[in-house]
C-alpha atoms as a PDB file:
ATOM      1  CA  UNK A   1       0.000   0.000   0.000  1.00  0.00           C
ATOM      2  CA  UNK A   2       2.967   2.441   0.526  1.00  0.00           C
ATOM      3  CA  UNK A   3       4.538   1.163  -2.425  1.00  0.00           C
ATOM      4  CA  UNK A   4       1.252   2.363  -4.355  1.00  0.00           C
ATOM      5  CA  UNK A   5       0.885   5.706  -2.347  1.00  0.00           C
ATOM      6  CA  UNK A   6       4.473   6.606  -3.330  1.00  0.00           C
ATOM      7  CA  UNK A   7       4.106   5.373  -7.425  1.00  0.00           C
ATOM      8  CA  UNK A   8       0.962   8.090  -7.273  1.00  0.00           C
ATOM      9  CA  UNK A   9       3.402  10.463  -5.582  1.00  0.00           C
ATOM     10  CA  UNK A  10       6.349   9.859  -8.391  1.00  0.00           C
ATOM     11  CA  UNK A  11       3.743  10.119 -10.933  1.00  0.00           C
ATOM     12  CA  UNK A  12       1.974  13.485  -9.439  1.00  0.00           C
ATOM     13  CA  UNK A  13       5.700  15.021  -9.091  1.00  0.00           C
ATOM     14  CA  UNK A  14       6.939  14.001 -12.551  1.00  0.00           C
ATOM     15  CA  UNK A  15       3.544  15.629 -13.974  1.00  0.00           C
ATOM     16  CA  UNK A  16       3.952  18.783 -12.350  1.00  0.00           C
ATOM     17  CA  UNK A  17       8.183  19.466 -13.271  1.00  0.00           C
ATOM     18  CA  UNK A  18       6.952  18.800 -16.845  1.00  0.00           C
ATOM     19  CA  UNK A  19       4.509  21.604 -16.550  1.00  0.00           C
ATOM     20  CA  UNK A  20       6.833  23.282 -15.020  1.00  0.00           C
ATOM     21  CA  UNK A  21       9.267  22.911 -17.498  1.00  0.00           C
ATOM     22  CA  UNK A  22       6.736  23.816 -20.493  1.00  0.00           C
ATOM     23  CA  UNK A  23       5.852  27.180 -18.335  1.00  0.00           C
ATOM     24  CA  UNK A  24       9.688  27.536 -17.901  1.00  0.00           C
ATOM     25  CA  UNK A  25      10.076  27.689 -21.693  1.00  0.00           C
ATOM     26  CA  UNK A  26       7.018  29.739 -22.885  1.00  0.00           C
ATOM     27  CA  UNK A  27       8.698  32.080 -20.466  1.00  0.00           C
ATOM     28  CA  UNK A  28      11.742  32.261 -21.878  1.00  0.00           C
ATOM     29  CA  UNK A  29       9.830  32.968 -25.135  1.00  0.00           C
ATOM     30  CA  UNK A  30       8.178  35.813 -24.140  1.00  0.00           C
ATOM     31  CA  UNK A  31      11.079  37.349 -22.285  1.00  0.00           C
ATOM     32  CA  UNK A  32      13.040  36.748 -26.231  1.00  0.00           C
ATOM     33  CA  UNK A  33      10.240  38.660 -27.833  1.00  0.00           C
ATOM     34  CA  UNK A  34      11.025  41.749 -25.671  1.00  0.00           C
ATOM     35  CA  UNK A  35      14.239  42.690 -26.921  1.00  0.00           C
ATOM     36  CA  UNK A  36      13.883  44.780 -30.380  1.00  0.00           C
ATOM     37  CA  UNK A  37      16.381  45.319 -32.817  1.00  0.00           C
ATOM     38  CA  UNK A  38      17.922  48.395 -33.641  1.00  0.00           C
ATOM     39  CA  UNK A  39      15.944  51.415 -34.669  1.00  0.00           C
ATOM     40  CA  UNK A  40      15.892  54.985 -34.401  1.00  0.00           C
ATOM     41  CA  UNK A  41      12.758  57.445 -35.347  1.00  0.00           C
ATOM     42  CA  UNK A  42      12.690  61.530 -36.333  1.00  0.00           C
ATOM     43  CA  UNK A  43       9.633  63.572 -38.007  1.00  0.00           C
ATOM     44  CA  UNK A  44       9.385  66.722 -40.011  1.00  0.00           C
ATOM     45  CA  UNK A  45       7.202  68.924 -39.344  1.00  0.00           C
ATOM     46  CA  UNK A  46       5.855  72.582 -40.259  1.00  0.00           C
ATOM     47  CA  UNK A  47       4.815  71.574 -43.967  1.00  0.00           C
ATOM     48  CA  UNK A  48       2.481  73.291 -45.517  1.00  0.00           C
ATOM     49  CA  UNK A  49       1.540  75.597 -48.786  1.00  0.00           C
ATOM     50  CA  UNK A  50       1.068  78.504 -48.680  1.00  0.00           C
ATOM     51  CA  UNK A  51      -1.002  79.960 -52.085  1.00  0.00           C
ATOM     52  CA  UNK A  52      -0.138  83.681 -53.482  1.00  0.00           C
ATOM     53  CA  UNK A  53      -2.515  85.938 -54.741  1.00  0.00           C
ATOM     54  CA  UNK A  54      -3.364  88.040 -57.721  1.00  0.00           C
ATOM     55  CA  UNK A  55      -4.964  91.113 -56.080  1.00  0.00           C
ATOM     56  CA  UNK A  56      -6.072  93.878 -58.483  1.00  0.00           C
ATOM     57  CA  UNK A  57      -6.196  97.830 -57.426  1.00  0.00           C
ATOM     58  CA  UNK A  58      -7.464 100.257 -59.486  1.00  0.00           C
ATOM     59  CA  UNK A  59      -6.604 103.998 -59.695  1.00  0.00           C
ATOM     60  CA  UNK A  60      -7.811 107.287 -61.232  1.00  0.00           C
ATOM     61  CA  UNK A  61      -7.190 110.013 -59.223  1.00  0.00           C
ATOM     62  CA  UNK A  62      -3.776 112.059 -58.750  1.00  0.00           C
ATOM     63  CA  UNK A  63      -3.194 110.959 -54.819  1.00  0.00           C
ATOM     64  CA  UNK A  64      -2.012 107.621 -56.043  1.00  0.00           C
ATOM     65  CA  UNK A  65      -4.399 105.983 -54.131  1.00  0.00           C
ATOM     66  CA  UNK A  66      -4.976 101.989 -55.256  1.00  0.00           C
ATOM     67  CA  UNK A  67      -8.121 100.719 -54.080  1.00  0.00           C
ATOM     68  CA  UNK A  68     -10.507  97.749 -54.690  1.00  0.00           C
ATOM     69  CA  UNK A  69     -12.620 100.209 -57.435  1.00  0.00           C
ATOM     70  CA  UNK A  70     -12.895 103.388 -58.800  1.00  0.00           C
ATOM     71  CA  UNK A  71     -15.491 105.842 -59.587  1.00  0.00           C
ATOM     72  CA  UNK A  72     -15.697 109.054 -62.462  1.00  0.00           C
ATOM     73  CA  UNK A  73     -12.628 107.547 -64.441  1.00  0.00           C
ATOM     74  CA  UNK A  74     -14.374 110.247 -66.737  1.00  0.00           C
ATOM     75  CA  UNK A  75     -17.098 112.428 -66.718  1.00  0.00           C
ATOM     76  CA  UNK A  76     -19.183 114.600 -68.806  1.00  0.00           C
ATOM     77  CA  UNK A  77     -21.636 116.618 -67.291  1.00  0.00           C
ATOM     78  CA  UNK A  78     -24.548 119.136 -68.834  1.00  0.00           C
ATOM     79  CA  UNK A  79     -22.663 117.467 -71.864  1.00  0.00           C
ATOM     80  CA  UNK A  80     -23.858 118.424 -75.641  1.00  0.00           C
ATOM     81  CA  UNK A  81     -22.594 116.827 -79.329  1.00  0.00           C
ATOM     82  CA  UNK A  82     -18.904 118.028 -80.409  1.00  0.00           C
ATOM     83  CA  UNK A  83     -17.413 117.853 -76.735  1.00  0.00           C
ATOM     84  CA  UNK A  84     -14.601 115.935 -75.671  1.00  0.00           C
ATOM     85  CA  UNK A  85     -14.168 114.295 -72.233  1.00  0.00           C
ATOM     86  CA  UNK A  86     -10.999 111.516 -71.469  1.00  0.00           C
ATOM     87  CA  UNK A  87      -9.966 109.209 -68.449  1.00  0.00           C
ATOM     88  CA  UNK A  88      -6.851 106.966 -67.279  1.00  0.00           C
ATOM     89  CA  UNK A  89      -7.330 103.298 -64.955  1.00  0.00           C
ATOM     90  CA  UNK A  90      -4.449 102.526 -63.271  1.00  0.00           C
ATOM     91  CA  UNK A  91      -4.098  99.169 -62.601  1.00  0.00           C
ATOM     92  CA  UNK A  92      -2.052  97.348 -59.865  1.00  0.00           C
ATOM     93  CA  UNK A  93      -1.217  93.735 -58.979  1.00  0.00           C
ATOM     94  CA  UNK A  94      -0.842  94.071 -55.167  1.00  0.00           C
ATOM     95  CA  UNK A  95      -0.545  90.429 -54.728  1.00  0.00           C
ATOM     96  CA  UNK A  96       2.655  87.483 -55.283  1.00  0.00           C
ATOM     97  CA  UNK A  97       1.747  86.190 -58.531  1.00  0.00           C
ATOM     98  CA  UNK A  98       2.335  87.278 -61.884  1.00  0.00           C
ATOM     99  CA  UNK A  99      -0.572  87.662 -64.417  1.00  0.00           C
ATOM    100  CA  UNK A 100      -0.115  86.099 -68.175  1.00  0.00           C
ATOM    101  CA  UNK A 101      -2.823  89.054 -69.594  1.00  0.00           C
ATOM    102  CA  UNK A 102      -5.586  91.667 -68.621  1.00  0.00           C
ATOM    103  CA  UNK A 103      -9.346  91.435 -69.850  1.00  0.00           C
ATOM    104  CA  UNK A 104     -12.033  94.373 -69.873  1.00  0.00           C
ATOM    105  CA  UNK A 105     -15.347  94.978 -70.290  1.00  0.00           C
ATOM    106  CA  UNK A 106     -17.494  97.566 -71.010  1.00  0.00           C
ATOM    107  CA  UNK A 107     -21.663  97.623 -69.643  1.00  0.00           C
ATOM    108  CA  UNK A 108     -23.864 100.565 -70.145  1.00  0.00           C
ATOM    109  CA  UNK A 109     -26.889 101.759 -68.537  1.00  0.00           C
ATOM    110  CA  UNK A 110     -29.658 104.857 -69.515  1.00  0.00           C
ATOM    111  CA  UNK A 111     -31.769 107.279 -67.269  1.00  0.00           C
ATOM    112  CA  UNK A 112     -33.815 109.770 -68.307  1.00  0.00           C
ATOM    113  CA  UNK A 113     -36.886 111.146 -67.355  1.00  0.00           C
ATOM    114  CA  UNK A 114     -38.468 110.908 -70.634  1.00  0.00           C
ATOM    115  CA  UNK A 115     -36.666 107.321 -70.845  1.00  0.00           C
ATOM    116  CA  UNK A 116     -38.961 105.083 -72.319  1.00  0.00           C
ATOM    117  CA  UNK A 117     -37.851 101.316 -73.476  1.00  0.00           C
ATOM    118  CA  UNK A 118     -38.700 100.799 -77.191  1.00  0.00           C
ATOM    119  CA  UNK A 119     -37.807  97.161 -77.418  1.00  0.00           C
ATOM    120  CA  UNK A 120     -34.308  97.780 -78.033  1.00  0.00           C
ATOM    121  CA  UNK A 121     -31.306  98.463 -76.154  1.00  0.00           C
ATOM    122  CA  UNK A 122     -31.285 102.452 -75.573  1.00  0.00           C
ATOM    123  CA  UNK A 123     -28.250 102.356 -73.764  1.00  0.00           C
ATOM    124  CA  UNK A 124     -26.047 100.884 -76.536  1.00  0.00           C
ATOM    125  CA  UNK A 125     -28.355 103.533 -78.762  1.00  0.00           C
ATOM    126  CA  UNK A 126     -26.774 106.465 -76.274  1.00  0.00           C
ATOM    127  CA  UNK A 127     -23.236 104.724 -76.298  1.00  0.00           C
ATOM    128  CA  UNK A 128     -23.252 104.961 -80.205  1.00  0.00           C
ATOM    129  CA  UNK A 129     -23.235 108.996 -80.049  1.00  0.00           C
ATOM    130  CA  UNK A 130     -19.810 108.539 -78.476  1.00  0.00           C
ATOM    131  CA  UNK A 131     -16.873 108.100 -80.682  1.00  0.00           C
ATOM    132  CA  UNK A 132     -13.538 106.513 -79.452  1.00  0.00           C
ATOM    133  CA  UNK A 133     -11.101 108.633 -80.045  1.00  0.00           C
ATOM    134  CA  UNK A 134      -8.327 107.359 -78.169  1.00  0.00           C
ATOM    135  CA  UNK A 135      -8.138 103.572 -76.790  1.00  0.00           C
ATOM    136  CA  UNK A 136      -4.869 102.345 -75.065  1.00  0.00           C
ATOM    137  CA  UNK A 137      -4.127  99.761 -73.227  1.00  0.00           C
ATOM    138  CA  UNK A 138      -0.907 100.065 -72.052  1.00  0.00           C
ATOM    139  CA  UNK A 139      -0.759 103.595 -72.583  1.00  0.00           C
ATOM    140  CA  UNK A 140       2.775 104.576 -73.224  1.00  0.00           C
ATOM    141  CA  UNK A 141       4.495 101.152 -74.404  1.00  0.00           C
ATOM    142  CA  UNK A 142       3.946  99.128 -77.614  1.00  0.00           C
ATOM    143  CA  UNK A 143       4.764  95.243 -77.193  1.00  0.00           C
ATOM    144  CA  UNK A 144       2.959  92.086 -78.453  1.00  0.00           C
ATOM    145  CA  UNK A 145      -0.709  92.612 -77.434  1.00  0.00           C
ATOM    146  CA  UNK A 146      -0.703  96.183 -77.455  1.00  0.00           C
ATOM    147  CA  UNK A 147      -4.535  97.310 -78.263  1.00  0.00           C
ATOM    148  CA  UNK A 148      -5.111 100.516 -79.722  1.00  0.00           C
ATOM    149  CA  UNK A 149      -8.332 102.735 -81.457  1.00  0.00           C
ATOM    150  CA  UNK A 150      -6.873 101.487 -84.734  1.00  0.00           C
ATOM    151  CA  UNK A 151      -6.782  97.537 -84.001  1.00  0.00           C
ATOM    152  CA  UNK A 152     -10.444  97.906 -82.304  1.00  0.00           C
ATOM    153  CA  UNK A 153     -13.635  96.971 -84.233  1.00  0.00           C
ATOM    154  CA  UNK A 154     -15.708  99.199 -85.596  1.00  0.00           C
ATOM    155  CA  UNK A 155     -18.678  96.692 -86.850  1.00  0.00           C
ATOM    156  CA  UNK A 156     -17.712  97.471 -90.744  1.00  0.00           C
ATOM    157  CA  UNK A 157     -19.481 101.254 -90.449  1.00  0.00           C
ATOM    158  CA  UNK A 158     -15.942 102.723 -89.914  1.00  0.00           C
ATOM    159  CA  UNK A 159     -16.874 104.355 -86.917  1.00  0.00           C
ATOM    160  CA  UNK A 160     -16.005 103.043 -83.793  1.00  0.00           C
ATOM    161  CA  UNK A 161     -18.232 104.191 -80.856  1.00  0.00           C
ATOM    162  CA  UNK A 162     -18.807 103.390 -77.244  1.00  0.00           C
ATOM    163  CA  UNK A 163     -21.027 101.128 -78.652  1.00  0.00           C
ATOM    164  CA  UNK A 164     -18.925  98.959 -80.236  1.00  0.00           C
ATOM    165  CA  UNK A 165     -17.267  98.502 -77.303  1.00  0.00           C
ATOM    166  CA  UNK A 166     -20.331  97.750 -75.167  1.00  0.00           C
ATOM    167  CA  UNK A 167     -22.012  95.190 -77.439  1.00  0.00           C
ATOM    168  CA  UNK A 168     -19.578  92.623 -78.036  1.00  0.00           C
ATOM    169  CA  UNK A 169     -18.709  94.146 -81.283  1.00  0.00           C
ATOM    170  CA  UNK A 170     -15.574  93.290 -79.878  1.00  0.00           C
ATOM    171  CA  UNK A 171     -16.245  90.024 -78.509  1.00  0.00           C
ATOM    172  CA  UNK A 172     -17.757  91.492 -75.077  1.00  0.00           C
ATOM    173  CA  UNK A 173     -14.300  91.290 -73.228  1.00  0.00           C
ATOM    174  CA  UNK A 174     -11.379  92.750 -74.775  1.00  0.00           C
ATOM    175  CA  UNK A 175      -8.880  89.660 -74.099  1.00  0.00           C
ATOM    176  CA  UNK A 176      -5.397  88.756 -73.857  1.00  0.00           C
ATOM    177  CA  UNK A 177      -3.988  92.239 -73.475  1.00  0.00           C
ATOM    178  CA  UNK A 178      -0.528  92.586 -72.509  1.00  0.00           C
ATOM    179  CA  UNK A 179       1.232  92.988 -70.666  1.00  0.00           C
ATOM    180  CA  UNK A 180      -0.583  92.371 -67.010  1.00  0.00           C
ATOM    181  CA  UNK A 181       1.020  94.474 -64.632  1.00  0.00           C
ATOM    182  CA  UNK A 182       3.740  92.030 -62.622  1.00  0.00           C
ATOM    183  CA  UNK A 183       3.561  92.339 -58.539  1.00  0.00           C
ATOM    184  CA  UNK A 184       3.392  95.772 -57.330  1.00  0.00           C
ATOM    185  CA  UNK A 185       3.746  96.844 -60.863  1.00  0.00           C
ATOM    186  CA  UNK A 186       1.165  98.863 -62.951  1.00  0.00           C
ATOM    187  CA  UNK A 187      -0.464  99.585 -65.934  1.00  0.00           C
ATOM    188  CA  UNK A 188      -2.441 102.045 -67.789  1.00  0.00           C
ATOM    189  CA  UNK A 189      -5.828 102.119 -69.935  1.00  0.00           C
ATOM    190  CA  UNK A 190      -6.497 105.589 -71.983  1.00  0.00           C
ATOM    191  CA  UNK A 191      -9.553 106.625 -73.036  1.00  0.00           C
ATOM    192  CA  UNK A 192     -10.803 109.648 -74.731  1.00  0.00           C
ATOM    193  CA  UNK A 193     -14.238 110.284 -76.093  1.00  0.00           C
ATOM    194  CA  UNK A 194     -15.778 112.706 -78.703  1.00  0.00           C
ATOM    195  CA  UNK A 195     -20.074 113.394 -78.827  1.00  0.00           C
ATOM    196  CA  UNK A 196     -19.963 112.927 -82.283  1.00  0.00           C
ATOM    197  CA  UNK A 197     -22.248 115.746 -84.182  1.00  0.00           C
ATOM    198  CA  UNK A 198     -25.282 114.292 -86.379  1.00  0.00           C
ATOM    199  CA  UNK A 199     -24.192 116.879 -88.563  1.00  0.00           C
ATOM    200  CA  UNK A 200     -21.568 115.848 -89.530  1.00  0.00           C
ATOM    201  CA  UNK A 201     -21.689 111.816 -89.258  1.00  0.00           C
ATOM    202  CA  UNK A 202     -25.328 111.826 -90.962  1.00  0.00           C
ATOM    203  CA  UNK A 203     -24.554 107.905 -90.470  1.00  0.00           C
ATOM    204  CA  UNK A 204     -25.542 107.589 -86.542  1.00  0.00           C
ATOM    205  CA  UNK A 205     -28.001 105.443 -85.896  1.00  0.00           C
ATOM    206  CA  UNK A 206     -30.505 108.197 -83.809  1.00  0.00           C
ATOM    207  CA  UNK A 207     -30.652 112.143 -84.106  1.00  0.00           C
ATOM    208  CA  UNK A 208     -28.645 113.555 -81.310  1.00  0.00           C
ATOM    209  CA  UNK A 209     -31.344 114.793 -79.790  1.00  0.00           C
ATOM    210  CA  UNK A 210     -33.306 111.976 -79.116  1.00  0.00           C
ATOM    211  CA  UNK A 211     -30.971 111.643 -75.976  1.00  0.00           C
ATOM    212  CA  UNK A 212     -31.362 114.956 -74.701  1.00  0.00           C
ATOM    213  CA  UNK A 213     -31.711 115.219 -70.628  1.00  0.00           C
ATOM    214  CA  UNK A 214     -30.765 111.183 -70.443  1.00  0.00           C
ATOM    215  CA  UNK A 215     -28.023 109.567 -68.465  1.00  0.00           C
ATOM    216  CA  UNK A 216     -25.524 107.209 -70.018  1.00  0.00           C
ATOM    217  CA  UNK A 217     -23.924 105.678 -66.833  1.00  0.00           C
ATOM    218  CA  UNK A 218     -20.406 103.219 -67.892  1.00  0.00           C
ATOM    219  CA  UNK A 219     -18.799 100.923 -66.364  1.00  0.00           C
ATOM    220  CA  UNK A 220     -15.769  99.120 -66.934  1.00  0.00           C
ATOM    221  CA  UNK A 221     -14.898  95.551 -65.542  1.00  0.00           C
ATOM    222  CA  UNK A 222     -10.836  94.811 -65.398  1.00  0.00           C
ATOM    223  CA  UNK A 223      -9.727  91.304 -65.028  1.00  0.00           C
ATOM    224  CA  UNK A 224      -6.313  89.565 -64.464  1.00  0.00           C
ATOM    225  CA  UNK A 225      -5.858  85.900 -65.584  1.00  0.00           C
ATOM    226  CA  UNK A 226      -3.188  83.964 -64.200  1.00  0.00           C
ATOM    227  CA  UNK A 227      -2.350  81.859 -67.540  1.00  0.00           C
ATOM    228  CA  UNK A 228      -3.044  81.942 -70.999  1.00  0.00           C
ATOM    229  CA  UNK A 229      -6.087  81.174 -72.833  1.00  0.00           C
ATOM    230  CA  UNK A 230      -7.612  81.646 -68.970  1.00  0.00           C
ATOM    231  CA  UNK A 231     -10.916  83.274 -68.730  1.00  0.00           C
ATOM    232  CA  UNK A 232     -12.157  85.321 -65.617  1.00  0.00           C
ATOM    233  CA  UNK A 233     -14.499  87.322 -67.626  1.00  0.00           C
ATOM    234  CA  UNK A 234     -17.454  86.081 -69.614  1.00  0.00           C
END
């Protein structure tokens, strides 16, 4: 009976150093798996883009002063046919960027008190009793895309008038003019006007005085595109 108690003993003992020994090595596994090999980590950091800009200013007076927009570029008041009236834009990329070209276009509007819409377009009827008589953009250099009076269109009635420059006589937006003015650079856009006489250009559309007491109120839209072919006006 001893014999037998001791046998169970042996057996129990034997059975528990073998799970001993199994713990032992899944131990020494996990204390392997702790060690790492060589390895070192650093980071960059502060990326980041930062876009420029194409800001256009726009000047007319003598101060010098650039400003989002302009008003009375020119004027004509208690006008009458046969006078004369001119204005200068100034315009100014205040941003980072250069500009391939400039665009611009001309809208019109008509007041009167008499005003009354025929079915037509009055104001472009108003803006034809205005001859162009001097139209460039830049004003004082010459290089490719250079637009003067004499490369404008005139619609084939070889007079060219506020009109055609309102209608899209000229394709709407005068396009691709060069060159843009680069960062805090500028250029200029000259303009002179004549109330042409039904006197003596029998060919306008409406007698001079069917515009008497009305208001022909201009504006002028200047664009800068960023790359060729690019269009910011329509």
């Amino acid at each position: 009976m001893p014999d037998e108690q001791s046998s169970r003993t042996r057996v129990t003992r034997r059975r528990l150093l073998a799970g001993l020994g199994a713990v032992g090595v899944a131990g020494a596994a996990s204390g392997a798996g702790s060690f790492a090999l060589f390895g070192d980590q650093r980071s960059s950091s502060g990326n980041g883009v930062r876009a420029g800009t194409i800001d256009l200013e726009l000047e007319n007076q003598p101060d010098r002063t650039y400003t989002q927009g302009v008003t009375g570029t020119f004027k004509l008041a208690n006008g009458k046919p046969g006078d004369t009236f001119d204005g200068d834009v100034n315009l100014q990329n205040t941003g980072s960027v250069d500009a391939d070209h400039a665009q611009i276009r001309f809208g019109a509007k008509i007041s009167g008190p008499d005003r009354v819409d025929s079915g037509d377009d009055p104001a472009l009827e108003m803006a034809q009793q205005f001859g162009v008589t001097f139209f460039s953009y830049p004003k004082s250099t010459v290089p490719s895309g250079h637009v003067t009076t004499s490369s404008l269109n005139d619609g084939s009635d070889g007079l060219l008038t506020l009109a055609d420059l309102v209608d899209g006589t000229n394709d709407a937006v005068l396009d691709d003019l060069k060159p843009a003015p680069r960062p805090n650079g500028s250029r200029a856009l000259s303009l002179a006007f004549e109330w042409l006489d039904d006197q003596t250009h029998p060919n306008l559309d409406y007698p001079n005085n069917t515009f008497q007491g009305d208001t022909l109120t201009v504006t002028i839209t200047f664009a800068l595109a960023q790359k060729p072919g690019q269009q910011v006006l329509q």
